[in-house]
Each structure stands twice: as C-alpha cells, then as structure tokens.
N, C-alpha and C. Protein backbone atom coordinates (compact mmCIF):
# COMPACT_ATOMS: atom_id res chain seq x y z
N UNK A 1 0.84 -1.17 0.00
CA UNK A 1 0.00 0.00 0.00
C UNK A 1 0.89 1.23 0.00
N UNK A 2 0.27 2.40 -0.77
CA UNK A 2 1.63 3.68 -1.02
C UNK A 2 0.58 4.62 -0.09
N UNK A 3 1.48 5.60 -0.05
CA UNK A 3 1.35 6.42 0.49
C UNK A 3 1.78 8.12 -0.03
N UNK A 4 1.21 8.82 -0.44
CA UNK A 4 1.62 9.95 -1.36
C UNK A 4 1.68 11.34 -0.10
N UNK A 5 2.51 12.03 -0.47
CA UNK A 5 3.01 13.00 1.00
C UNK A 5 2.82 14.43 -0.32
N UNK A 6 1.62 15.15 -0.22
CA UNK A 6 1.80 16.26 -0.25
C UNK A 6 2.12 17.44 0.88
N UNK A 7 3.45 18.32 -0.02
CA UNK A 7 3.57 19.65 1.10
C UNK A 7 4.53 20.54 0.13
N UNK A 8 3.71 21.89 0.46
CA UNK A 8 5.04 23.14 -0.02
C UNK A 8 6.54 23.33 -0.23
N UNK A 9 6.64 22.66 1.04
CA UNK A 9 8.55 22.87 1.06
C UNK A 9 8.88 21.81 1.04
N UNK A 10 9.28 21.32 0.06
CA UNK A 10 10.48 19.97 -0.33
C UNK A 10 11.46 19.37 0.77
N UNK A 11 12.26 20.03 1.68
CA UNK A 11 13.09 19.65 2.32
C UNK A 11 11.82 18.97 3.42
N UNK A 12 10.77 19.40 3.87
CA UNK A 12 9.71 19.13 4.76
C UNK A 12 8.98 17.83 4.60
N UNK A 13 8.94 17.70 2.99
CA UNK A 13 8.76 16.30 2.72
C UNK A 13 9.17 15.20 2.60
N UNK A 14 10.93 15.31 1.94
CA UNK A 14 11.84 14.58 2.37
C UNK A 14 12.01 14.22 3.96
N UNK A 15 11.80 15.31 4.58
CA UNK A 15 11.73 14.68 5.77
C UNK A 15 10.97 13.74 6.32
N UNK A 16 9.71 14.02 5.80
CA UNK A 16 8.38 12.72 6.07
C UNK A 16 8.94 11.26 5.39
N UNK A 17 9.06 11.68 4.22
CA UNK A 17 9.67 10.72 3.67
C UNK A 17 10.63 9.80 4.05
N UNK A 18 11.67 9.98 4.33
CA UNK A 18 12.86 9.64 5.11
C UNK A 18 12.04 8.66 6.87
N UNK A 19 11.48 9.38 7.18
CA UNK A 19 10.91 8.73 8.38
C UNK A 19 10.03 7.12 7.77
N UNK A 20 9.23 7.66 6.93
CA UNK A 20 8.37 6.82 6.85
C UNK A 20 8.76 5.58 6.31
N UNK A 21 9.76 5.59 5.04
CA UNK A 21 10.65 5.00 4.67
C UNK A 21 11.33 4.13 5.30
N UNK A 22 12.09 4.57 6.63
CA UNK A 22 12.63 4.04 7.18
C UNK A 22 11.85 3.33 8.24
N UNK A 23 10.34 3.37 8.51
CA UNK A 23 9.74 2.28 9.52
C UNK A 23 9.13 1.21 8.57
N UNK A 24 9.37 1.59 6.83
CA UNK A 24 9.08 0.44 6.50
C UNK A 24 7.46 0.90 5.28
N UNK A 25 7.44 1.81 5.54
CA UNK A 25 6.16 2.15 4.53
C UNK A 25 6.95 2.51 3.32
N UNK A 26 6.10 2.26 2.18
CA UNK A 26 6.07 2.64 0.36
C UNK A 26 5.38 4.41 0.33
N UNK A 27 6.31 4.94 0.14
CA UNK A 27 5.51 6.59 0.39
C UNK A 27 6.41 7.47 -0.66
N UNK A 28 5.71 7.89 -1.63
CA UNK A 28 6.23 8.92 -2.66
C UNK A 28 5.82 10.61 -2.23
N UNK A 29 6.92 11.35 -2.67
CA UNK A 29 6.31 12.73 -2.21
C UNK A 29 6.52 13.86 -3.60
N UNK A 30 5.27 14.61 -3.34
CA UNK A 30 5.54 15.82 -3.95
C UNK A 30 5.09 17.40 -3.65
N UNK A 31 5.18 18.39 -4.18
CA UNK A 31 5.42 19.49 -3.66
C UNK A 31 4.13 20.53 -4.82
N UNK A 32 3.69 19.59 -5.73
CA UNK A 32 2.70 20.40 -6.51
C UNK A 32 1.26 20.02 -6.60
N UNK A 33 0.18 20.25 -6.83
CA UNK A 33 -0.89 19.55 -7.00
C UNK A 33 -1.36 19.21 -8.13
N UNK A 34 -0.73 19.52 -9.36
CA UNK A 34 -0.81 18.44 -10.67
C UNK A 34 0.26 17.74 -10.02
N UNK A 35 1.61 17.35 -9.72
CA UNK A 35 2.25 16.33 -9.54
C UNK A 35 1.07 15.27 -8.60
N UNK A 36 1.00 15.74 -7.80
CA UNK A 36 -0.14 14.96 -6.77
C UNK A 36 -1.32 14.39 -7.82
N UNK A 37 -2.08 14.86 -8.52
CA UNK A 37 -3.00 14.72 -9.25
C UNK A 37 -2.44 13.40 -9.99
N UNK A 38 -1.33 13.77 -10.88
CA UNK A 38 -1.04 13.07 -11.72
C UNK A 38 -0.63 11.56 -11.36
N UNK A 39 -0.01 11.71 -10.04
CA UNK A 39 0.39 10.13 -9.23
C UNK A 39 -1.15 9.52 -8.63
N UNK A 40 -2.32 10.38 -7.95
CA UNK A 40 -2.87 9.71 -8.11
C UNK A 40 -4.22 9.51 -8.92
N UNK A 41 -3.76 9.50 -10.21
CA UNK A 41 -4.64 8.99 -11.46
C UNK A 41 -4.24 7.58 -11.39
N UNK A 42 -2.88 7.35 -11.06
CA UNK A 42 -2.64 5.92 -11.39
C UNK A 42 -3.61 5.02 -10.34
N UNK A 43 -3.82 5.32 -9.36
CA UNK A 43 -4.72 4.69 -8.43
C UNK A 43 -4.03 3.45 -7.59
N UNK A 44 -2.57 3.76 -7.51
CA UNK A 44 -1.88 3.17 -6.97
C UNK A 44 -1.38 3.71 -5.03
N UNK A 45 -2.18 5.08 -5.13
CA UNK A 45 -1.88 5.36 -3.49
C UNK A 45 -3.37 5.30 -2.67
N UNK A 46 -3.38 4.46 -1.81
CA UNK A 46 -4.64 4.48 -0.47
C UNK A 46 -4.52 5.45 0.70
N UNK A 47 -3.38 6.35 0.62
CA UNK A 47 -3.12 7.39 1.74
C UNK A 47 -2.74 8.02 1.04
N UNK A 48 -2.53 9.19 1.26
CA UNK A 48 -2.69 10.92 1.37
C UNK A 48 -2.76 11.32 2.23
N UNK A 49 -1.54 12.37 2.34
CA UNK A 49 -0.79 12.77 3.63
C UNK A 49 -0.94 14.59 2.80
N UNK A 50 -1.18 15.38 3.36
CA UNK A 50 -1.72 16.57 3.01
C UNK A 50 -0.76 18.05 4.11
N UNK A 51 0.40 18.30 3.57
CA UNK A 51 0.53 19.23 4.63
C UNK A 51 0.05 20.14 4.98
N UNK A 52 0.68 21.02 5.98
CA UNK A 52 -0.04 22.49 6.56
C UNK A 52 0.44 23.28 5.58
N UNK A 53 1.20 23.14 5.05
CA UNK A 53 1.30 24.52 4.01
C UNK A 53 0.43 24.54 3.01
N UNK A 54 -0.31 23.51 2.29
CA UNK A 54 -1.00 23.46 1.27
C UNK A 54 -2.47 24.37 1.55
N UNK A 55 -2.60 25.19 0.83
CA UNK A 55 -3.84 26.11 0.81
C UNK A 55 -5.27 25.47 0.87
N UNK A 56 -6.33 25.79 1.38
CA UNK A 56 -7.13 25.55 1.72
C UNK A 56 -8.17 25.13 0.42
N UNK A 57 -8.08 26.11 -0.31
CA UNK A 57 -8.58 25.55 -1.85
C UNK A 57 -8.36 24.25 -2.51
N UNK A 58 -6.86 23.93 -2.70
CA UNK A 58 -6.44 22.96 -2.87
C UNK A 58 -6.66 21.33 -1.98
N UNK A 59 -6.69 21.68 -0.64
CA UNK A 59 -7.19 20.40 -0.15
C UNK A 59 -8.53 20.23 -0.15
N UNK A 60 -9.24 20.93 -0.37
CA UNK A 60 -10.73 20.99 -0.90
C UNK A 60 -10.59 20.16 -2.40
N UNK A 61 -10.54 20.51 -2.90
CA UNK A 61 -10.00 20.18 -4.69
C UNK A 61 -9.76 18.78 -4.46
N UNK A 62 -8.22 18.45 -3.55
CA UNK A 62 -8.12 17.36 -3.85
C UNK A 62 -8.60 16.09 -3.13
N UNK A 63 -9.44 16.45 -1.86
CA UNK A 63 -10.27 15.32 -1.40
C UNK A 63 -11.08 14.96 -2.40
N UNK A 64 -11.93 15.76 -3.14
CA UNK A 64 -12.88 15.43 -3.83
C UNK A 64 -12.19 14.74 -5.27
N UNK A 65 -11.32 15.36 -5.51
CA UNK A 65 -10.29 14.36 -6.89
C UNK A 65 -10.05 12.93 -6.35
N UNK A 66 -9.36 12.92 -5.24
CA UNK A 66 -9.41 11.22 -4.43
C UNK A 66 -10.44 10.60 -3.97
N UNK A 67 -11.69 11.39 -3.97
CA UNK A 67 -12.25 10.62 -3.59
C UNK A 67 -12.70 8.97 -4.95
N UNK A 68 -12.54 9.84 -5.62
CA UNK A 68 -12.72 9.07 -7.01
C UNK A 68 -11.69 7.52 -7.48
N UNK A 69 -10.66 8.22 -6.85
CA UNK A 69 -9.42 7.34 -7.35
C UNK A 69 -8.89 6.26 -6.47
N UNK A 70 -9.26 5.73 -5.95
CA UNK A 70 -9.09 4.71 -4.55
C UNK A 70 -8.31 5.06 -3.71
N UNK A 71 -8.03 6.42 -3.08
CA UNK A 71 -7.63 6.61 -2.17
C UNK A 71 -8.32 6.34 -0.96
N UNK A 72 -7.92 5.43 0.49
CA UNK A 72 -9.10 5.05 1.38
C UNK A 72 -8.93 5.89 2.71
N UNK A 73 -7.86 6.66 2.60
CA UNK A 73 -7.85 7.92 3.65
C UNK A 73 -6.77 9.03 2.76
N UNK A 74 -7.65 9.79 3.75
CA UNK A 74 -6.79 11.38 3.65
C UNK A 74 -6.06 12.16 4.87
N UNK A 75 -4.82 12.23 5.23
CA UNK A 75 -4.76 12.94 6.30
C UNK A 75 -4.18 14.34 6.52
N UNK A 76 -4.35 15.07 7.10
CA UNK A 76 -4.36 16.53 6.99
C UNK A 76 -3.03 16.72 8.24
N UNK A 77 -2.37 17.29 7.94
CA UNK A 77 -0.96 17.32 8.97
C UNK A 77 -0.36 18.53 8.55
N UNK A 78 -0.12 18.79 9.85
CA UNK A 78 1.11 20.06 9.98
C UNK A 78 1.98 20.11 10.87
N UNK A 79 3.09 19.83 10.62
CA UNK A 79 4.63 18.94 11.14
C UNK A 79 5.04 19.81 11.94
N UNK A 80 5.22 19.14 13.43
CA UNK A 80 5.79 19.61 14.14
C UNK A 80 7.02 19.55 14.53
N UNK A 81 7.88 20.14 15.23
CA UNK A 81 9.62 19.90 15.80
C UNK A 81 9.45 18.54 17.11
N UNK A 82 10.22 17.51 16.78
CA UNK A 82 10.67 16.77 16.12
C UNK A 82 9.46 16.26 15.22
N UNK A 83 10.51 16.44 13.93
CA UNK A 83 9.58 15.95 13.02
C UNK A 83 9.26 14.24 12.74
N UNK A 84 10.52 13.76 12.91
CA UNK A 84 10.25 12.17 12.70
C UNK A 84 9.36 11.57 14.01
N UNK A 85 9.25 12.24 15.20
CA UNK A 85 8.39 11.77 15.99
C UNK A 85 6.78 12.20 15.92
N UNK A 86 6.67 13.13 15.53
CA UNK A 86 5.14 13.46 14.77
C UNK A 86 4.87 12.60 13.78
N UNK A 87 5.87 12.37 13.27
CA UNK A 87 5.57 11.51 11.97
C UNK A 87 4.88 9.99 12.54
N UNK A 88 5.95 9.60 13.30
CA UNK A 88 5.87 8.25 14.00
C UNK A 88 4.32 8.61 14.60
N UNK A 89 3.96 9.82 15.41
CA UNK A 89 2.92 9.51 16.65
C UNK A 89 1.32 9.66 15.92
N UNK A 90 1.11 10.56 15.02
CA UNK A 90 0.19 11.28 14.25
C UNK A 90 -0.25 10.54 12.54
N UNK A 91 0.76 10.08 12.01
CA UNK A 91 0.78 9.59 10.18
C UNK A 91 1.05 8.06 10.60
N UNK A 92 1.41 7.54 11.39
CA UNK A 92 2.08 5.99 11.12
C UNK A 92 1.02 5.43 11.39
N UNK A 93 0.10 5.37 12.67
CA UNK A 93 -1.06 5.11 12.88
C UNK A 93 -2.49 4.75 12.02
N UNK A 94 -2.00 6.12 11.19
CA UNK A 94 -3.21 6.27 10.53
C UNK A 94 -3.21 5.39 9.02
N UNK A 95 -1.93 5.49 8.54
CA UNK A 95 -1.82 4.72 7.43
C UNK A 95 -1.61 3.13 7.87
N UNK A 96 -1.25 2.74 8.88
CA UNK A 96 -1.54 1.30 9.12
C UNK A 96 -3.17 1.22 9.79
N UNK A 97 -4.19 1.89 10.08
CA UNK A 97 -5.61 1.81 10.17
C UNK A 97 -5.96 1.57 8.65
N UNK A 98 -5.59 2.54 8.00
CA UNK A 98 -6.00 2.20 6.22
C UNK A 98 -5.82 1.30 5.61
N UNK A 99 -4.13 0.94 6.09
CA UNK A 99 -3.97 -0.79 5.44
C UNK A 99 -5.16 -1.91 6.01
N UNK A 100 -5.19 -1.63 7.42
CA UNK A 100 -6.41 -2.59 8.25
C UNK A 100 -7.29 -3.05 7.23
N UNK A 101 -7.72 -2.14 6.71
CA UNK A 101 -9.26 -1.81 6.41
C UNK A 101 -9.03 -2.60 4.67
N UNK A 102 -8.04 -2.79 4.07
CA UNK A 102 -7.83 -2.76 2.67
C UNK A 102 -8.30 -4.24 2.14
C-alpha cells in the first residue's frame, strides 16, 4: 500500500519521507498539485498525507479528486519539531488503520 506525501517545502517532505521509509512504509512525495494529481490517477496510493502549508482551496479540490481514485484515507498534517516523531505519533497510525481496512 503507497502512500503519497503532499507539502510546499520539499526539504519538509523529504523529511516525512525519510521517516516513513525508514519504519518500512512505500511513500512517494511531492510538492505540486498536478504532480499529486497526476500520481494519483494511477490509483496506486490508499493514503494521502496533506501538509499544513498546502492552501485551503487545494485540499478541498483534492479530497474530492481522491475521492474518485481509490484513495481510502486522507490525512491533513502540519509537522511539528521533532519531526520524525510526529511523523511516527500522528501519520504511522493512521496509514496502518488504512492498510487494516484494505
């Protein structure tokens, strides 16, 4: 099961990335919302990870674009210091509830 990490600042996502990666999850990231769009047309991610920087328009937009495309959660996050432990306490949870469910 993948996991797609939208957020504004690149280094912010690599960081998610890097965490998540390393407990063992499949998680691609990007920083635009056609990039996002375009990964999930393939219908290959069940999570969506949504940062705080992304504008309010846009996560509007793109729940309703996933809802279409088999994404089976969405989660809305805004990363706190330490970041790999937010990651761990807040996103790890939630994307192994989604796998549960798959």
């Amino acid at each position: 099961m993948k996991t797609l990490v939208l957020g504004r600042t690149p280094v912010r996502v690599a960081e998610v990335l890097t965490t998540l990666r390393a407990d063992g999850f499949d998680a691609e990231g990007v920083s635009t919302d056609g990039e996002a769009r375009g990964l999930l047309e393939t219908e290959e991610f069940a999570v969506l990870i949504i940062g705080g920087g992304v504008e309010p328009e846009s996560r509007v937009a793109l729940k309703e674009f996933v809802a279409v495309h088999g994404v089976r959660r969405v989660i809305d996050g805004a990363l706190t210091a330490p970041f790999d432990t937010y990651v761990r306490r807040e996103f790890e949870p939630l994307i192994r509830e989604a796998a549960a469910t798959a």
